[in-house]
N, C-alpha and C. Protein backbone atom coordinates (compact mmCIF):
# COMPACT_ATOMS: atom_id res chain seq x y z
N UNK A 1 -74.43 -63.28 -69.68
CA UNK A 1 -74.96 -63.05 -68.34
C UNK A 1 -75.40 -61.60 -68.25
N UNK A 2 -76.62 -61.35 -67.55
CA UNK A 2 -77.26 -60.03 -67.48
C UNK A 2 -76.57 -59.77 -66.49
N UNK A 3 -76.05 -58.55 -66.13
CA UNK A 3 -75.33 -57.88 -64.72
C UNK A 3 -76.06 -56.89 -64.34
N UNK A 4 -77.36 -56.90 -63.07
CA UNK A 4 -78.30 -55.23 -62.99
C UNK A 4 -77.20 -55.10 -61.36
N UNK A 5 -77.49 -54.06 -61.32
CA UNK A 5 -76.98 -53.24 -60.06
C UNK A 5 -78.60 -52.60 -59.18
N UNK A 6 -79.11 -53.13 -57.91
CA UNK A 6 -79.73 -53.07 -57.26
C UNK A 6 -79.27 -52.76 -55.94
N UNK A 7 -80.37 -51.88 -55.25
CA UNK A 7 -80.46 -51.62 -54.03
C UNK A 7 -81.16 -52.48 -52.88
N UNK A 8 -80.60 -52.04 -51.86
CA UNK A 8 -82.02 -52.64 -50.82
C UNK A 8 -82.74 -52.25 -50.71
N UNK A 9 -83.95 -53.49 -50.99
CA UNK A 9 -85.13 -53.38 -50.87
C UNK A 9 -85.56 -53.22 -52.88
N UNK A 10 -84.99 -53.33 -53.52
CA UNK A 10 -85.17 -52.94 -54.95
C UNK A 10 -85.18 -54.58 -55.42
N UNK A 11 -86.25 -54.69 -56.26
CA UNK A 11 -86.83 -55.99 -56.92
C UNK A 11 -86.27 -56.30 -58.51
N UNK A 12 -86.13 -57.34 -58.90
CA UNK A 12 -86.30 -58.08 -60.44
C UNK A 12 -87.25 -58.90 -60.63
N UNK A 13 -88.29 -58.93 -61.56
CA UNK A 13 -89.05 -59.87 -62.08
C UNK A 13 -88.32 -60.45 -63.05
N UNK A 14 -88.43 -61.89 -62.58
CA UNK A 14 -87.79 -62.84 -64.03
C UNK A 14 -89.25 -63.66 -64.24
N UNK A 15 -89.32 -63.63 -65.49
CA UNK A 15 -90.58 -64.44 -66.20
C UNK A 15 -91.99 -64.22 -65.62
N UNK A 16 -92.13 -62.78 -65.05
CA UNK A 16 -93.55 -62.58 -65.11
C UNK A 16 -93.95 -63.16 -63.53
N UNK A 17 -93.55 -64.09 -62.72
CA UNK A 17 -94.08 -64.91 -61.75
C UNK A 17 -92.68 -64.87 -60.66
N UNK A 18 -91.34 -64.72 -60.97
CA UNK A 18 -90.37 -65.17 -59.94
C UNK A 18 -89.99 -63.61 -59.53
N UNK A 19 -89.91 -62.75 -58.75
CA UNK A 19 -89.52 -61.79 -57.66
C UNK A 19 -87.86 -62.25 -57.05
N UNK A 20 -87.10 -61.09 -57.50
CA UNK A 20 -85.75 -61.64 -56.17
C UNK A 20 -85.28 -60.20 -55.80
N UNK A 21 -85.81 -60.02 -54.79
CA UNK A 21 -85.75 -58.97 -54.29
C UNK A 21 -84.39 -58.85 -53.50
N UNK A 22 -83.19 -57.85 -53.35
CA UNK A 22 -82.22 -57.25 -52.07
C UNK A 22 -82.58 -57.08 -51.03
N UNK A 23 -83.15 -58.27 -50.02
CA UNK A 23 -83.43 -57.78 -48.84
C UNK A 23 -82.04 -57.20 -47.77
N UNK A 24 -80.88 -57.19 -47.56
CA UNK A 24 -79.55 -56.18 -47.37
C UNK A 24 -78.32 -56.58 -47.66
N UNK A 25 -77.75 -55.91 -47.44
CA UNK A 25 -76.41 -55.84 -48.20
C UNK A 25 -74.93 -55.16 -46.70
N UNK A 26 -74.41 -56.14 -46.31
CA UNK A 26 -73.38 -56.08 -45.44
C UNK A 26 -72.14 -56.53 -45.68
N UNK A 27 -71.18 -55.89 -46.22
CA UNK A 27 -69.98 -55.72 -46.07
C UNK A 27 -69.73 -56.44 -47.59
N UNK A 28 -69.31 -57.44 -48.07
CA UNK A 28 -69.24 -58.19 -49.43
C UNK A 28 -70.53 -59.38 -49.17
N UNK A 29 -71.41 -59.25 -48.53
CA UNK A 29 -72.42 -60.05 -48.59
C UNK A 29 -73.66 -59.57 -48.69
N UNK A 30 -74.73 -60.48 -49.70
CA UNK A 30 -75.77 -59.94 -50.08
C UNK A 30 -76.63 -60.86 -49.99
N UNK A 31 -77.99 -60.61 -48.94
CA UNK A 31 -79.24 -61.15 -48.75
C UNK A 31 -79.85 -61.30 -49.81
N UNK A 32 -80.32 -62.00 -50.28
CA UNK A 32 -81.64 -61.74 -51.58
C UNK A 32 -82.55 -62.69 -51.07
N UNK A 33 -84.08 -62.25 -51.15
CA UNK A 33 -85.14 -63.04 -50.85
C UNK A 33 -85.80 -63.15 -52.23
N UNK A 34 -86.29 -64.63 -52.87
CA UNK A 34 -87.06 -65.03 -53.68
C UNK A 34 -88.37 -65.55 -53.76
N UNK A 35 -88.92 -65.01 -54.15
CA UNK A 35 -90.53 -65.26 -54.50
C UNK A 35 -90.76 -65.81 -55.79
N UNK A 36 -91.50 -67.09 -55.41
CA UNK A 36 -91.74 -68.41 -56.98
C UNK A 36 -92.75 -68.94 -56.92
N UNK A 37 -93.30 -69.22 -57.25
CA UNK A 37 -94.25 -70.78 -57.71
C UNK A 37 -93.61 -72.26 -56.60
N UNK A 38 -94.38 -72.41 -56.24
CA UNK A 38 -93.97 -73.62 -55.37
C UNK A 38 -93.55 -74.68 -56.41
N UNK A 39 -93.73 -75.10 -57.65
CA UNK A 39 -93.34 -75.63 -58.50
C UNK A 39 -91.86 -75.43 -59.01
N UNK A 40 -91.01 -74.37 -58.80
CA UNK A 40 -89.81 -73.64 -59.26
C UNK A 40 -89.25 -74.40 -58.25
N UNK A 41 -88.09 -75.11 -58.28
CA UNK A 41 -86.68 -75.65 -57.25
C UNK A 41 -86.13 -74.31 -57.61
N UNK A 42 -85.58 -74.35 -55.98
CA UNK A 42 -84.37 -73.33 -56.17
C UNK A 42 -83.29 -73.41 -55.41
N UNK A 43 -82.28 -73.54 -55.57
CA UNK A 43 -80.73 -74.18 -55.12
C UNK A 43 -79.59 -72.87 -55.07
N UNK A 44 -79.08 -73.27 -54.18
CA UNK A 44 -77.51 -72.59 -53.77
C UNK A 44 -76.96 -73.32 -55.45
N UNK A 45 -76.19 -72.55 -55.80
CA UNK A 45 -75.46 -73.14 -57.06
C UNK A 45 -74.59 -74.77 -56.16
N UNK A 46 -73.70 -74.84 -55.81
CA UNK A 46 -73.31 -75.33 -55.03
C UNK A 46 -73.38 -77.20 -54.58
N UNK A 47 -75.15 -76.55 -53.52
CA UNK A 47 -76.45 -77.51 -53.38
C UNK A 47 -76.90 -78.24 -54.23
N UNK A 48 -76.75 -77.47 -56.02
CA UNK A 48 -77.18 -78.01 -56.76
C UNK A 48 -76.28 -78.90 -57.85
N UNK A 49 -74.93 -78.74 -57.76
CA UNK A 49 -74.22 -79.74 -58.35
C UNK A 49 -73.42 -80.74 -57.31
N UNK A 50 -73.93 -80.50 -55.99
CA UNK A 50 -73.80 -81.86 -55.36
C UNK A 50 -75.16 -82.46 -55.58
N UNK A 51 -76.40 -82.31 -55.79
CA UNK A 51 -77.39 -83.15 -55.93
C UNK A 51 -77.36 -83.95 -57.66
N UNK A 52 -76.98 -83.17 -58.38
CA UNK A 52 -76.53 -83.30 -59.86
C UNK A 52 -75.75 -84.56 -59.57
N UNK A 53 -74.51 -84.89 -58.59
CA UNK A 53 -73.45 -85.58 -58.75
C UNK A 53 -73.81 -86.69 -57.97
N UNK A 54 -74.63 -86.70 -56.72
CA UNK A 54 -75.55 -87.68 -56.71
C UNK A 54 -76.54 -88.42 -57.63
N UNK A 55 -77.51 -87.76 -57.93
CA UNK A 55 -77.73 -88.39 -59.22
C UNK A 55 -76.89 -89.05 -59.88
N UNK A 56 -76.18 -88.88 -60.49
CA UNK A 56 -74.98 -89.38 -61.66
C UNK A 56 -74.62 -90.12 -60.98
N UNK A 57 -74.54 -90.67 -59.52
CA UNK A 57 -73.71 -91.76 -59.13
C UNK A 57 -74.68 -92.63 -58.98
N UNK A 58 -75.92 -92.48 -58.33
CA UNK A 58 -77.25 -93.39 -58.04
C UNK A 58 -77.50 -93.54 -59.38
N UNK A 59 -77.65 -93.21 -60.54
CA UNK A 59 -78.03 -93.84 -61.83
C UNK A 59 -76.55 -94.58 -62.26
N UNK A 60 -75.24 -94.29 -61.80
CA UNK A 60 -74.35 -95.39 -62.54
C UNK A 60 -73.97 -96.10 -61.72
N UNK A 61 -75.00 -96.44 -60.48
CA UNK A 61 -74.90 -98.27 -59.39
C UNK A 61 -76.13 -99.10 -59.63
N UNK A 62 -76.86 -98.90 -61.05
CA UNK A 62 -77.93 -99.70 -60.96
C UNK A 62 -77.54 -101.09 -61.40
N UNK A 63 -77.64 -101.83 -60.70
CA UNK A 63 -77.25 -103.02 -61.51
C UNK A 63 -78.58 -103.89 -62.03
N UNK A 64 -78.55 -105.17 -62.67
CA UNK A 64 -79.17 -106.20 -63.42
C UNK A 64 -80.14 -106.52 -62.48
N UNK A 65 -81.17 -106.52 -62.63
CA UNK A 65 -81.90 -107.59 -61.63
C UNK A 65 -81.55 -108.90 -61.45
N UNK A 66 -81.79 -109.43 -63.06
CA UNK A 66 -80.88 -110.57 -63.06
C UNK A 66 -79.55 -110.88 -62.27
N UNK A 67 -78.66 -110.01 -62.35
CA UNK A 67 -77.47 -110.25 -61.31
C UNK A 67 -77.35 -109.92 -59.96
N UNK A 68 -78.41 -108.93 -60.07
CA UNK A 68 -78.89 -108.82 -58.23
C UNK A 68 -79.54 -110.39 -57.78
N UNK A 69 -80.33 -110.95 -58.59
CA UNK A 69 -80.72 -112.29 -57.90
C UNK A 69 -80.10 -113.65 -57.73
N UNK A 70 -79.13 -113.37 -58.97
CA UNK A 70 -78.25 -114.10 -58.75
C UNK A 70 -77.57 -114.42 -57.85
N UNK A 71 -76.77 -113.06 -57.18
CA UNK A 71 -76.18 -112.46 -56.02
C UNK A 71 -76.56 -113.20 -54.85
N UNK A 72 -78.07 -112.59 -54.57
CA UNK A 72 -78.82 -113.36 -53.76
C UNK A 72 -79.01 -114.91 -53.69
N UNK A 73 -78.49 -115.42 -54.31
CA UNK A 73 -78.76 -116.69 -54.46
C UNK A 73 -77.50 -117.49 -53.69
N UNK A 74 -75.96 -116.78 -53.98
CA UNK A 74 -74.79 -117.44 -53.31
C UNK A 74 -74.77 -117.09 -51.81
């Protein structure tokens, strides 16, 4: 893991195109505003392994068609 030490208002370019700038910094909390490509998702860490864990549950309730119609049938 890279660790930089930034100010407010002080920028990182990652890959030429993404900006994450310190917009302020209050007490143990820190603003950062990001600039991307509308193509780039970008997630709360968080946000993103509850959507991860969705997934993983919606892909392991697919069932058979075959036994879905079956289903339908009783």
């Amino acid at each position: 893991m890279l660790v930089l030490g930034r100010k407010k208002g002080e920028t990182i370019i990652v890959n030429d195109d993404i900006e994450i700038t310190v917009t302020s910094i209050e007490g143990d909390m820190v603003r950062i505003g990001i600039n991307a490509p509308k193509q780039v998702t970008i997630h709360r860490k968080e946000v993103y392994l509850e959507i991860q864990e969705e997934n993983k549950q919606a892909t392991s309730n697919v069932i058979n068609l075959s036994d879905f119609l079956s289903m339908r049938k009783k």
